[in-house]
Protein backbone atom coordinates (compact mmCIF):
# COMPACT_ATOMS: atom_id res chain seq x y z
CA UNK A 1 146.87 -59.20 -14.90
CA UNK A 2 149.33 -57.53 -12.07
CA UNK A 3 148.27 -56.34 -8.97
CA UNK A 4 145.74 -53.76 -8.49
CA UNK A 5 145.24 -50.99 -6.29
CA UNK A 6 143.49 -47.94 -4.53
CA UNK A 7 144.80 -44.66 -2.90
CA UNK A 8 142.25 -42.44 -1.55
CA UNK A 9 143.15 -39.09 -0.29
CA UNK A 10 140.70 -36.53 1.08
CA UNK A 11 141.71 -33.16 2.20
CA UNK A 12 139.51 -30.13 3.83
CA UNK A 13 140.15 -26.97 2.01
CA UNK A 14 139.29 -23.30 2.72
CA UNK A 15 138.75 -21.81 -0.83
CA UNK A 16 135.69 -21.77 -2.77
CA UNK A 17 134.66 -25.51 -4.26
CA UNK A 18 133.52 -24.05 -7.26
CA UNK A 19 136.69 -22.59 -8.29
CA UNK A 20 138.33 -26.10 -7.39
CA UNK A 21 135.81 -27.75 -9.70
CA UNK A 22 136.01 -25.29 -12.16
CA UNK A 23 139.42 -25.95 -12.58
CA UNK A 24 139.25 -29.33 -12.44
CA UNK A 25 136.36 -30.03 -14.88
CA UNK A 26 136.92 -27.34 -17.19
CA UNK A 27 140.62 -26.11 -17.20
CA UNK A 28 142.80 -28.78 -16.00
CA UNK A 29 145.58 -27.13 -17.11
CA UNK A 30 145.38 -24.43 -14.57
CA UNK A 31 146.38 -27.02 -11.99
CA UNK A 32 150.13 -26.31 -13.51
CA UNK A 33 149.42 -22.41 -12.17
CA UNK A 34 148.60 -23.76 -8.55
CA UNK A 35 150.83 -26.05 -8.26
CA UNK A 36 154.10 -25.60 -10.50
CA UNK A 37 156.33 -27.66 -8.36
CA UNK A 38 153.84 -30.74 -9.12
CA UNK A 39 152.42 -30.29 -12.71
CA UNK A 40 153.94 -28.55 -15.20
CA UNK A 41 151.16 -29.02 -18.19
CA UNK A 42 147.93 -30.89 -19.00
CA UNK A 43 147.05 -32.16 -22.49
CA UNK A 44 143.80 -33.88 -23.99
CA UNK A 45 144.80 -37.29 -25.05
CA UNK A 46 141.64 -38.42 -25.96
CA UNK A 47 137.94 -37.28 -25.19
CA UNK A 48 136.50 -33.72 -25.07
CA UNK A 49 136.93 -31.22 -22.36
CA UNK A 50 133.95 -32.02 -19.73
CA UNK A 51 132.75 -35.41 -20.95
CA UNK A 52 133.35 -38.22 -18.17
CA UNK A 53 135.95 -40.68 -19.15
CA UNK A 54 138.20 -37.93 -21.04
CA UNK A 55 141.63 -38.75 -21.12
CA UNK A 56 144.47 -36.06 -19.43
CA UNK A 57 148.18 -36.02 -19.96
CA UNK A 58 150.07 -34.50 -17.58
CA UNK A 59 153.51 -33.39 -17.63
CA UNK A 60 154.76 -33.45 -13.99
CA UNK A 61 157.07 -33.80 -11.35
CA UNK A 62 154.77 -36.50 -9.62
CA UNK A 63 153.78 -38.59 -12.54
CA UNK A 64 156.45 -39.09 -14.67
CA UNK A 65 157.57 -41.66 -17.49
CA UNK A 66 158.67 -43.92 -14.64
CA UNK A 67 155.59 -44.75 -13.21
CA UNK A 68 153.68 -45.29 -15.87
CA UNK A 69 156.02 -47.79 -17.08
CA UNK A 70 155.56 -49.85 -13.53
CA UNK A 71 151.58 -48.30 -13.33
CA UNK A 72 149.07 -48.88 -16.12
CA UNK A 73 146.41 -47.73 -16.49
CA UNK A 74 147.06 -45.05 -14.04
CA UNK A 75 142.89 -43.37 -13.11
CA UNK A 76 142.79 -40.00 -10.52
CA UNK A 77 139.20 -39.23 -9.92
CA UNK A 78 138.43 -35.92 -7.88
CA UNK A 79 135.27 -35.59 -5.61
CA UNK A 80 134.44 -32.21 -4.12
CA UNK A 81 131.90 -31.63 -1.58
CA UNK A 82 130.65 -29.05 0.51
CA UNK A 83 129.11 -30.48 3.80
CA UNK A 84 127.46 -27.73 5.83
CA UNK A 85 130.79 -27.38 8.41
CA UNK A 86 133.46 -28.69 6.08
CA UNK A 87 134.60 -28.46 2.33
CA UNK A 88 136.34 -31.79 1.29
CA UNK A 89 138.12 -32.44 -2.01
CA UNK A 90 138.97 -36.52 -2.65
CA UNK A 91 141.86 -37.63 -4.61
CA UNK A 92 140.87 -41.09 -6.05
CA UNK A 93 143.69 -42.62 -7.91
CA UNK A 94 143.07 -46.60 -9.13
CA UNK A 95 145.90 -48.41 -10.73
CA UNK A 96 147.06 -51.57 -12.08
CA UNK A 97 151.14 -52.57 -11.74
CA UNK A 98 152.04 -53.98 -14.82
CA UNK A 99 154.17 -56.59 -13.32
CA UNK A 100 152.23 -58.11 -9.79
């Protein structure tokens, strides 16, 4: 077993939370429209659309060949919530390096 890990980042947004979670749990791949420079394309590897514990390829700028080879498995998790002053959208991403 390598080494394993935990990033957490959690960002305040201005848009509407249901059109981030929209996109997120039902059209992943519109995450290439928003942000081109970081995803290009998303692709079901395994799972159905929706059902917790799907699995997402991503072609991207960010997560490339490279890391997976040093990172696997490789989990993001996304939390939105909408607190009465503040919307907050949390990047979760949980990882293993394959050599610790």
């Amino acid at each position: 077993m390598g080494t394993i890990g935990k990033l957490v980042r959690e960002v305040e947004i201005k848009s509407d939370i249901n059109l981030v979670y929209e996109i997120y749990k039902h059209k992943p791949n519109n995450s290439a429209v928003i942000s081109p420079d970081k995803v290009q394309g998303c692709d079901f590897v395994s799972g159905q659309c929706c059902d917790p514990g799907s699995v997402i390829g991503t072609s991207s700028m960010v997560i490339e060949g490279g890391v997976l080879e040093v990172y696997n498995p490789l989990i993001l998790t996304v939390n939105i919530e909408d607190m009465s002053h503040k919307k907050l959208v949390t990047w979760t991403m949980d990882f293993e390096k394959v050599n610790g």
